[in-house]
Protein backbone atom coordinates (compact mmCIF):
# COMPACT_ATOMS: atom_id res chain seq x y z
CA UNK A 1 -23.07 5.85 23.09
CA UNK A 2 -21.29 6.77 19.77
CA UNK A 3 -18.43 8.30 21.80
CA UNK A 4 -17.93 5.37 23.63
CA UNK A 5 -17.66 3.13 20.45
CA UNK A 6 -15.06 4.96 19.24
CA UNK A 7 -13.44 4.79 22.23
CA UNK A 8 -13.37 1.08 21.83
CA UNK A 9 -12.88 0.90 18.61
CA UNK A 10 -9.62 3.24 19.17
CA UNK A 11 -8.79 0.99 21.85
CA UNK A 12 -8.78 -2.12 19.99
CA UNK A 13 -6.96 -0.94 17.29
CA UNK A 14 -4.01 0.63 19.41
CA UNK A 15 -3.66 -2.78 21.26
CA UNK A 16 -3.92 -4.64 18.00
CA UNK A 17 -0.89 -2.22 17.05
CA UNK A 18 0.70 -2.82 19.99
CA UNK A 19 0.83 -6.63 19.74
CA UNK A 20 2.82 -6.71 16.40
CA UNK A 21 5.42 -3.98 17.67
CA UNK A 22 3.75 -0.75 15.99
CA UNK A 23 4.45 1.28 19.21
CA UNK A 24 4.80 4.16 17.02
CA UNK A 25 1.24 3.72 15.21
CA UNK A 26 -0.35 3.65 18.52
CA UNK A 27 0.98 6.94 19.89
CA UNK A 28 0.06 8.38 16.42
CA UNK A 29 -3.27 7.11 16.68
CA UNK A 30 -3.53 8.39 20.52
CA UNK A 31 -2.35 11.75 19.55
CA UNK A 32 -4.94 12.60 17.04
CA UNK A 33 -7.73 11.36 18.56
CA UNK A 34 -6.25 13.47 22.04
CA UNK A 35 -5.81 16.51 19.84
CA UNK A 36 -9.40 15.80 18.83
CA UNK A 37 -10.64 15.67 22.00
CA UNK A 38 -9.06 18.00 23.32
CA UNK A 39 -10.76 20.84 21.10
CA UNK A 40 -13.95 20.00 21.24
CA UNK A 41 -13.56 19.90 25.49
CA UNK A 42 -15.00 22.24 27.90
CA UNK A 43 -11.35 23.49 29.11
CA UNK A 44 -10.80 27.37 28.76
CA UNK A 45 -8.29 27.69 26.52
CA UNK A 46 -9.83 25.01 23.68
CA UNK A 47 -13.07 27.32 24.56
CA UNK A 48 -11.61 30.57 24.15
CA UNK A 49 -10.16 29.33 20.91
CA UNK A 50 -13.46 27.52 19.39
CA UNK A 51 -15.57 31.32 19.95
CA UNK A 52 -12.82 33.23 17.50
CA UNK A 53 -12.97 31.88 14.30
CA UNK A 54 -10.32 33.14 12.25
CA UNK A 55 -7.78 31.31 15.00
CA UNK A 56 -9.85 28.35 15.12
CA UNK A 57 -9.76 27.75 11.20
CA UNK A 58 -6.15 28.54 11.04
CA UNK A 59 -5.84 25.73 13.65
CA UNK A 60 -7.95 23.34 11.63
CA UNK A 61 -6.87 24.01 8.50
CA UNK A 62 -2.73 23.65 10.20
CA UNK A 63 -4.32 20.02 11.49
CA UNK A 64 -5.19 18.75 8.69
CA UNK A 65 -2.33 19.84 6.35
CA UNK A 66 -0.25 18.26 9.03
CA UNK A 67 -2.40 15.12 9.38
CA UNK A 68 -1.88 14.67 5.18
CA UNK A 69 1.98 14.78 5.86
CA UNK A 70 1.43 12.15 7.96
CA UNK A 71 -0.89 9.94 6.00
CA UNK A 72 1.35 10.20 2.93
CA UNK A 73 4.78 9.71 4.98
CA UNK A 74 3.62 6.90 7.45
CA UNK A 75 1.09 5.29 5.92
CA UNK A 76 0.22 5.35 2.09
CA UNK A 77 0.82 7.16 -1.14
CA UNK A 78 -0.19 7.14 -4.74
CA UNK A 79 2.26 6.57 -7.50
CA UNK A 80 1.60 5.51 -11.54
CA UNK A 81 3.03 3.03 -13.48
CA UNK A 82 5.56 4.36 -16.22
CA UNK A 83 5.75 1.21 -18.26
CA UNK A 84 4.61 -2.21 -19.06
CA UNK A 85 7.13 -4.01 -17.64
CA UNK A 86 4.73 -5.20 -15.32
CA UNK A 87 2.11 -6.17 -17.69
CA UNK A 88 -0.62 -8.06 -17.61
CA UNK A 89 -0.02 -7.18 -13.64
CA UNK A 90 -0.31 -3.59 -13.91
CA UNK A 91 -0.58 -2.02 -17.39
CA UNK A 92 1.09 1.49 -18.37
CA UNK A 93 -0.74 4.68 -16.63
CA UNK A 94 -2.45 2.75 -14.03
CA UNK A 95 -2.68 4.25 -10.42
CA UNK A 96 -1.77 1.97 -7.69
CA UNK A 97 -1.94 2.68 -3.77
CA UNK A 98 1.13 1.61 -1.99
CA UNK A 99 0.84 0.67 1.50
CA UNK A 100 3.86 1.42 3.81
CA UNK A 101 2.39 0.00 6.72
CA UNK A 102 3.22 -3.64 5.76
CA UNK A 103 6.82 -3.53 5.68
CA UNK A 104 6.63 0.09 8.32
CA UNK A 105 7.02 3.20 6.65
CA UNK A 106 10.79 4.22 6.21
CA UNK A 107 11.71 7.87 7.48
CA UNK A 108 12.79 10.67 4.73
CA UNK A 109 16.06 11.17 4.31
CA UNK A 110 16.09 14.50 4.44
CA UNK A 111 13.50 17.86 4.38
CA UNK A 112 13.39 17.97 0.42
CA UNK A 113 11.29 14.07 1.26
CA UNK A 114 8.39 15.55 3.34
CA UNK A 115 5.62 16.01 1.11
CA UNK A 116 4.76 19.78 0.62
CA UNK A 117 7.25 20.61 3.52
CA UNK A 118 9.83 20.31 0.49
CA UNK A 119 8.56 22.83 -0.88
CA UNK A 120 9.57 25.59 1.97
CA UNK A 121 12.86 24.11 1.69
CA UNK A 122 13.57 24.86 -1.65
CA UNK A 123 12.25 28.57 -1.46
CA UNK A 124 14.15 28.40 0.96
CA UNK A 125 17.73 27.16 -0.07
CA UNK A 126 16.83 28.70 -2.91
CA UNK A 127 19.87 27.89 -5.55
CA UNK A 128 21.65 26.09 -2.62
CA UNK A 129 19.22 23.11 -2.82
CA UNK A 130 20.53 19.43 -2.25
CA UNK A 131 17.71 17.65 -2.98
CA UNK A 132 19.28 14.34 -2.77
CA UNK A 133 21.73 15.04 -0.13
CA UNK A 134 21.57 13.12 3.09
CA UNK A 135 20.41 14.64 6.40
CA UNK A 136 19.43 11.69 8.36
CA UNK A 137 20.29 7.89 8.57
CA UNK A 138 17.90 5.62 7.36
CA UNK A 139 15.21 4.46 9.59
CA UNK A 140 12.53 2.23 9.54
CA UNK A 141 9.40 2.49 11.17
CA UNK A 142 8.18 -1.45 11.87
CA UNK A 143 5.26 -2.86 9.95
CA UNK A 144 2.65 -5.96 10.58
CA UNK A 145 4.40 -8.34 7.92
CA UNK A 146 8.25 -8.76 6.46
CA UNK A 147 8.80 -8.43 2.91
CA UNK A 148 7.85 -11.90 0.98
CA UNK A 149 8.79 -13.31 -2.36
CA UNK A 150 5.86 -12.45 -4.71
CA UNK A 151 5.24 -9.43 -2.94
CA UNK A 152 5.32 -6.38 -5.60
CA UNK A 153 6.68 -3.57 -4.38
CA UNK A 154 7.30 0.25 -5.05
CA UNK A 155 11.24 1.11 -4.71
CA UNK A 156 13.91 3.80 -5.92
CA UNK A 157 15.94 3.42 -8.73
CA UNK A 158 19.24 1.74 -7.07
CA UNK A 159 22.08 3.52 -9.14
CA UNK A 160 21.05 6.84 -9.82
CA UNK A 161 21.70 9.85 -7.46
CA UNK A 162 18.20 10.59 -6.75
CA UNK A 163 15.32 8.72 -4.63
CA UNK A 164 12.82 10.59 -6.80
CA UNK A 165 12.98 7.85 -9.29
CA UNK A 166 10.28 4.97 -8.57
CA UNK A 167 9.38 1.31 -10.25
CA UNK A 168 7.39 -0.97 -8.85
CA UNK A 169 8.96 -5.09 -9.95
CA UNK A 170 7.83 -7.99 -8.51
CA UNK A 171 10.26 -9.33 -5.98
CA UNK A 172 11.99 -12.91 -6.76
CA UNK A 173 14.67 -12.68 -4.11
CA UNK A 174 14.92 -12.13 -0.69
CA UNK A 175 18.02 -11.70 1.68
CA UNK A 176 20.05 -14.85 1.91
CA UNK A 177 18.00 -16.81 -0.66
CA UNK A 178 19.81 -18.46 -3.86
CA UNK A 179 18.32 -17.52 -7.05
CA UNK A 180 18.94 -19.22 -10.53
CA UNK A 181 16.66 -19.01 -13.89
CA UNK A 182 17.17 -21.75 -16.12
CA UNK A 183 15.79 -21.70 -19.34
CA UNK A 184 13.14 -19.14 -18.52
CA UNK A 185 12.56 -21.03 -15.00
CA UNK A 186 12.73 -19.39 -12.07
CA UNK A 187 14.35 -21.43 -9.05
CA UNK A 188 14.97 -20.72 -5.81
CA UNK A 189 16.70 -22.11 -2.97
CA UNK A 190 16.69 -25.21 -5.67
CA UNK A 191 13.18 -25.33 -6.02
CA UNK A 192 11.48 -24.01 -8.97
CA UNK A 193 9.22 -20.79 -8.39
CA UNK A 194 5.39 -21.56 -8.83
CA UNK A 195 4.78 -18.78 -11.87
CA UNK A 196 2.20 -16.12 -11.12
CA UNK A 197 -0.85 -15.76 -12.66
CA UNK A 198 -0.17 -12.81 -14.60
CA UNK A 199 3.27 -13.47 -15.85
CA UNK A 200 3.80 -12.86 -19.18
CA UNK A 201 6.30 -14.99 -21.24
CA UNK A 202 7.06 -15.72 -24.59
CA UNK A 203 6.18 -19.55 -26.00
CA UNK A 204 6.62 -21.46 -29.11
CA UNK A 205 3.19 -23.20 -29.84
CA UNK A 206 2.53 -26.12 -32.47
CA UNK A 207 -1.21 -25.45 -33.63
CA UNK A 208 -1.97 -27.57 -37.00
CA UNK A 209 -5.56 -25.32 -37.04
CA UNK A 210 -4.35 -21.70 -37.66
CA UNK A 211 -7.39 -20.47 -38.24
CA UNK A 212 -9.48 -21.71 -35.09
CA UNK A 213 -6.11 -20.73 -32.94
CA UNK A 214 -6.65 -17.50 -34.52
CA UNK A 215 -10.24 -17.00 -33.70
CA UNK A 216 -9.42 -18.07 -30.00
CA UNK A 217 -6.43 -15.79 -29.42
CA UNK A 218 -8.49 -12.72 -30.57
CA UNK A 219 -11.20 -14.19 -27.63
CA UNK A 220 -8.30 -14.68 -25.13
CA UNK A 221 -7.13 -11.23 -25.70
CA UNK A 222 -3.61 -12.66 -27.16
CA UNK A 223 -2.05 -10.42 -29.19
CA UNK A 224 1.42 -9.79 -31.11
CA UNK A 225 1.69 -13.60 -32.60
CA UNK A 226 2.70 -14.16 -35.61
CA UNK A 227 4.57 -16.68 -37.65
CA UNK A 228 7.93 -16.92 -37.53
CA UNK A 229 8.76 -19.33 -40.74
CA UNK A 230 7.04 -19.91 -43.47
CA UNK A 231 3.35 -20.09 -44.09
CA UNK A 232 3.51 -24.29 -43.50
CA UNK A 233 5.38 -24.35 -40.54
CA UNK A 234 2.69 -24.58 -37.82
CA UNK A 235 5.60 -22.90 -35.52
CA UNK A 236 4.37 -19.62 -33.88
CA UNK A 237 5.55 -17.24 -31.13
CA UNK A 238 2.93 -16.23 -28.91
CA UNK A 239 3.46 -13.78 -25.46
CA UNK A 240 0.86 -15.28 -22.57
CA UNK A 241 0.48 -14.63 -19.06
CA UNK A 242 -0.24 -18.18 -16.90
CA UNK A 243 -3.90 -17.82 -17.07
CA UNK A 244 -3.93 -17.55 -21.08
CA UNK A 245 -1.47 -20.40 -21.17
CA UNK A 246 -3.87 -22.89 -18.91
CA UNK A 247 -6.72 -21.76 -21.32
CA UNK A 248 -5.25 -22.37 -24.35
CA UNK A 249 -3.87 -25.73 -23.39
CA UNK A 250 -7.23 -27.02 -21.68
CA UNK A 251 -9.23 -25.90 -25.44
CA UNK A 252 -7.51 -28.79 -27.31
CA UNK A 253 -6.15 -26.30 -30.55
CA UNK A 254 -2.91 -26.67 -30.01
CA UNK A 255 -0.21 -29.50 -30.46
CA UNK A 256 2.81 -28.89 -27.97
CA UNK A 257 3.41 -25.62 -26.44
CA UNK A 258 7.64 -24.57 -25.29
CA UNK A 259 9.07 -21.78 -23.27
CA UNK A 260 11.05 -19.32 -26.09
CA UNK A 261 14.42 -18.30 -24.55
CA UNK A 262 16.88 -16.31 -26.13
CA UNK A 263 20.48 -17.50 -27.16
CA UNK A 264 23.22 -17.71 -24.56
CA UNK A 265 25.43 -15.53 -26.97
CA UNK A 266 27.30 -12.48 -26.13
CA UNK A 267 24.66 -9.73 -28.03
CA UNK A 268 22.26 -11.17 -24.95
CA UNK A 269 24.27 -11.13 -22.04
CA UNK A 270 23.49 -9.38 -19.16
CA UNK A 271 25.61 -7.65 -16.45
CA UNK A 272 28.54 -8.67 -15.47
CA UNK A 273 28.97 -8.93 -18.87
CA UNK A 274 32.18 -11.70 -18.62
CA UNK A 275 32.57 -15.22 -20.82
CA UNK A 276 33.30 -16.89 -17.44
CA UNK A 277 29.56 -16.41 -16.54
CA UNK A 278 27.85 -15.78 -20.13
CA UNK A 279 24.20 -14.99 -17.99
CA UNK A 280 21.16 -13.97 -19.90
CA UNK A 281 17.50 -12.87 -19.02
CA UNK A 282 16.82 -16.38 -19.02
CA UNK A 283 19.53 -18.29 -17.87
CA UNK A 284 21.12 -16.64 -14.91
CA UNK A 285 22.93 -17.21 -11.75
CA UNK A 286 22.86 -19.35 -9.13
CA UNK A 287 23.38 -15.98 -7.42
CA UNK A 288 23.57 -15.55 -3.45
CA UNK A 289 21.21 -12.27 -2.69
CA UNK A 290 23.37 -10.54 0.22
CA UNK A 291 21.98 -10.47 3.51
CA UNK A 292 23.09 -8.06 6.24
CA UNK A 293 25.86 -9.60 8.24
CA UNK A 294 26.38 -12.13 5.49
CA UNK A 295 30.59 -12.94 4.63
CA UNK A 296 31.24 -14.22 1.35
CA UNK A 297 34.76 -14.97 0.50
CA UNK A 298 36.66 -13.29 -2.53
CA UNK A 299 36.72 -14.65 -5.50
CA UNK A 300 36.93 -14.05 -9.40
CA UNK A 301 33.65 -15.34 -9.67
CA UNK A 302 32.51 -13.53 -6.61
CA UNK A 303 34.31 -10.23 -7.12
CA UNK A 304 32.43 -10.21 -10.47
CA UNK A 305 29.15 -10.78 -9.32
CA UNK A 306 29.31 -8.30 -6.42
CA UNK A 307 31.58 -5.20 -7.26
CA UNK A 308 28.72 -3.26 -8.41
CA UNK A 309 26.67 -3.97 -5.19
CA UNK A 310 29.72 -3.53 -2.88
CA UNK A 311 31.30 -0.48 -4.53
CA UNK A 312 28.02 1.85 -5.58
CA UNK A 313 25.48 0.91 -2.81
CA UNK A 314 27.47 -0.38 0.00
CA UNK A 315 29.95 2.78 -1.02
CA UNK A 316 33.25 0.43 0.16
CA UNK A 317 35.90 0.42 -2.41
CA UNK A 318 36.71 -3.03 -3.31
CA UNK A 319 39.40 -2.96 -5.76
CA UNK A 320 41.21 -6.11 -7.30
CA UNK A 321 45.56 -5.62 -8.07
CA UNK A 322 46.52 -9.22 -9.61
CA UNK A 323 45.18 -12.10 -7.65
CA UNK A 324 44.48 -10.13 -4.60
CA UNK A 325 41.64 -7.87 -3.26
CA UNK A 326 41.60 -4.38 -1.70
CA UNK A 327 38.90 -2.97 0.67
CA UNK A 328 39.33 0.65 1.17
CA UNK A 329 43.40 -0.11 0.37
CA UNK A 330 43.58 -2.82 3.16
CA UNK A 331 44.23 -6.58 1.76
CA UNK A 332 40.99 -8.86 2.38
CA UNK A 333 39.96 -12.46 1.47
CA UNK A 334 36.28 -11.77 2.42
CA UNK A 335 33.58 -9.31 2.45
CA UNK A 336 30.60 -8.78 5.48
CA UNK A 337 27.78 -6.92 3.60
CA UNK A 338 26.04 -3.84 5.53
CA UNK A 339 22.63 -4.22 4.22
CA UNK A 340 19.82 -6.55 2.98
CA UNK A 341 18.98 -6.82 -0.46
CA UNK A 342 16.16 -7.50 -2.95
CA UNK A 343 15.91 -9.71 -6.36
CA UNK A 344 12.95 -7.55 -8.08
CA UNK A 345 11.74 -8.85 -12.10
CA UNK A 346 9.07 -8.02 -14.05
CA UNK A 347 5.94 -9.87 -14.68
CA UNK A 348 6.21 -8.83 -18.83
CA UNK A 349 9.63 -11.38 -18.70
CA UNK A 350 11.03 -10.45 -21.84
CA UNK A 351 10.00 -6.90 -21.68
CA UNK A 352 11.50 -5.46 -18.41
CA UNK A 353 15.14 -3.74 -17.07
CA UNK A 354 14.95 -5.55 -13.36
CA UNK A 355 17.75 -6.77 -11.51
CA UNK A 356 18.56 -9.10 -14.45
CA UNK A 357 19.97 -6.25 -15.68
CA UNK A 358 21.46 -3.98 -13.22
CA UNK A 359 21.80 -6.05 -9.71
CA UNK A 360 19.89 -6.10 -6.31
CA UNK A 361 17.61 -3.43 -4.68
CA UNK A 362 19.02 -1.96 -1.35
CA UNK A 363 16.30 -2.39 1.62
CA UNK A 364 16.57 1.16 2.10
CA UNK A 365 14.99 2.03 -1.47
CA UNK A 366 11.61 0.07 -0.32
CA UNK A 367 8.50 2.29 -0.20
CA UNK A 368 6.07 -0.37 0.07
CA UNK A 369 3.84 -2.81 -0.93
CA UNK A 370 1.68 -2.25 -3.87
CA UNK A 371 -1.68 -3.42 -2.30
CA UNK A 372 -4.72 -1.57 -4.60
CA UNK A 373 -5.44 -0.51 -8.30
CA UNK A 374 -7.15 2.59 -7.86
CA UNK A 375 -7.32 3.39 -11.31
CA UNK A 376 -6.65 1.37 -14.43
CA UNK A 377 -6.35 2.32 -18.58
């Protein structure tokens, strides 16, 4: 009777799998549970093996280091958060499981990705080691959903020569979408981006009773106010995530409450660093996030925005020579991007390097989705 619910259950699940386009998770599935049932069958060999022990532990024990490859590379893995640029989100040291079934699980690059496998490579290459070399083209597995703004996800650092480097952002942007932040505002695809309820920003509040706002920011668990002129100006500068803001303006203690942006000046510019666009943390774009098979044409605005993406991820050389452009020494008036990209930020706003800062996040650096807190500081 148990037997046969697992059969059923196994059943259900591989159809289930099935129906979204996860061929590859139902032969995984079928192939453990045959390799399972297959050694605890009556057939000689499986029989012969079960009565010597020594062979029949090496066996198990090769199973189920093989099975943990397989968990970790397919399906999920375990990664901690470095900073709080994700705060109130995530906080600094917590451990978060990151699903790679939602978006499928992409395939390593090379041997020096496979978890513990690596290490047999390196012993083995010994001084010859090219950990970040590529061996294989990248691949991905398909998953039950598509990658959605809001989602937060685990990806490698874009612009370094390693894939060893991982940050987990919120993502803002998603292939073909038009992003712009205005005055602290996120809006995309002209509509302005509902704020989630852990985003942390920084607000000028109007409060003519210090000392009650006081007393309720210590109970709100708002911290790092202060005044910013002098002891009779009620002006303060207070950091709050959405859920602290609604709080504090449904308690009655405070008089007007104003996003804080910084200045559009040069000391706060972010890349491309250029007069003609002047961008900041806060006031930035309207920026087209590339989508494979997209053509933009080239322009001085254009050429600005996307040389960095075009040049280091796409590896094309786009070069400008007076008022024309170059790709890979051949004149061009457009450029067809190769892969989709990725608008990631930060929950802690005015506290986070994201693609503010240095540009868009190639599909290809996607682990997954962060899905579960495992453990938190």
């Amino acid at each position: 009777m148990k037997c046969k619910f697992t059969i059923a259950i196994i059943i259900v699940v591989v159809v289930l799998a099935v129906s979204v386009g996860m061929f590859w998770l139902s032969l995984f599935i079928l192939v453990v549970f045959g390799i399972y049932k297959f050694f605890g069958s009556g057939l000689k060999p499986f029989t012969w093996i079960r009565k010597h022990r020594i062979i029949y532990t090496a066996l198990f024990l090769l199973a189920t280091f093989l099975l943990a490859i397989g968990i970790r590379v397919f399906f999920i893995e375990i990664y901690s958060i470095p900073s709080g640029s994700m705060e109130d989100t995530l906080l600094p040291g917590d451990k978060i499981l990151v699903s790679k079934l939602n978006y499928g699980p992409a395939m390593p690059h090379s041997p020096y990705e496979i978890p513990w496998l690596n290490l047999i490579w390196y012993l083995k290459n010994k001084n010859n080691s090219k950990p970040y070399s590529t061996y294989w083209n990248y691949k991905r597995l398909s998953g039950f959903t598509s990658i959605k703004n809001n989602d937060v996800l685990v990806f490698s650092f874009t612009l370094w020569d390693t894939r060893d480097n991982f940050i987990v952002k919120r993502c803002i942007g998603i292939p073909g979408d038009t992003l712009q932040i205005k005055k602290g505002k996120v809006f995309l695809n002209n509509k302005e981006m509902p704020v989630s309820g852990y985003v942390k920003q920084p607000f000028f509040i109007y409060s003519k009773n210090k000392e009650k706002f006081t007393h309720i920011a210590d109970s709100l668990n708002i911290t790092g106010f202060g005044y910013r002129y002098s002891p009779h100006d009620e002006k303060m500068e207070v950091t709050l995530n959405e859920f602290q803001k609604t709080q504090l303006e449904g308690l009655g203690i405070i008089d007007s409450l104003t996003l804080s942006t910084v200045n559009q000046d040069s000391a706060n510019w972010v890349e491309p660093k250029d007069q003609t666009i002047g961008w900041t943390i806060d006031d930035f774009g309207p920026i087209l996030i590339p989508k494979r098979g997209m053509t933009i044409p080239l322009t001085e605005l254009n050429f600005l925005i996307f040389q960095v993406t075009i040049n280091e991820l796409e590896k094309q050389k786009l070069e400008k020579k007076g008022n024309h452009f170059y790709l890979k020494g051949n004149l061009t008036s457009t450029y067809t991007f190769l892969h989709n990209y990725y608008f990631m930020m930060g929950d802690n706003r005015h506290n986070s390097q994201d693609s503010r800062s240095w540009g868009f996040v190639p599909e290809e650096n996607i682990v997954g989705k962060a899905s579960t807190i495992l453990f938190s500081n």
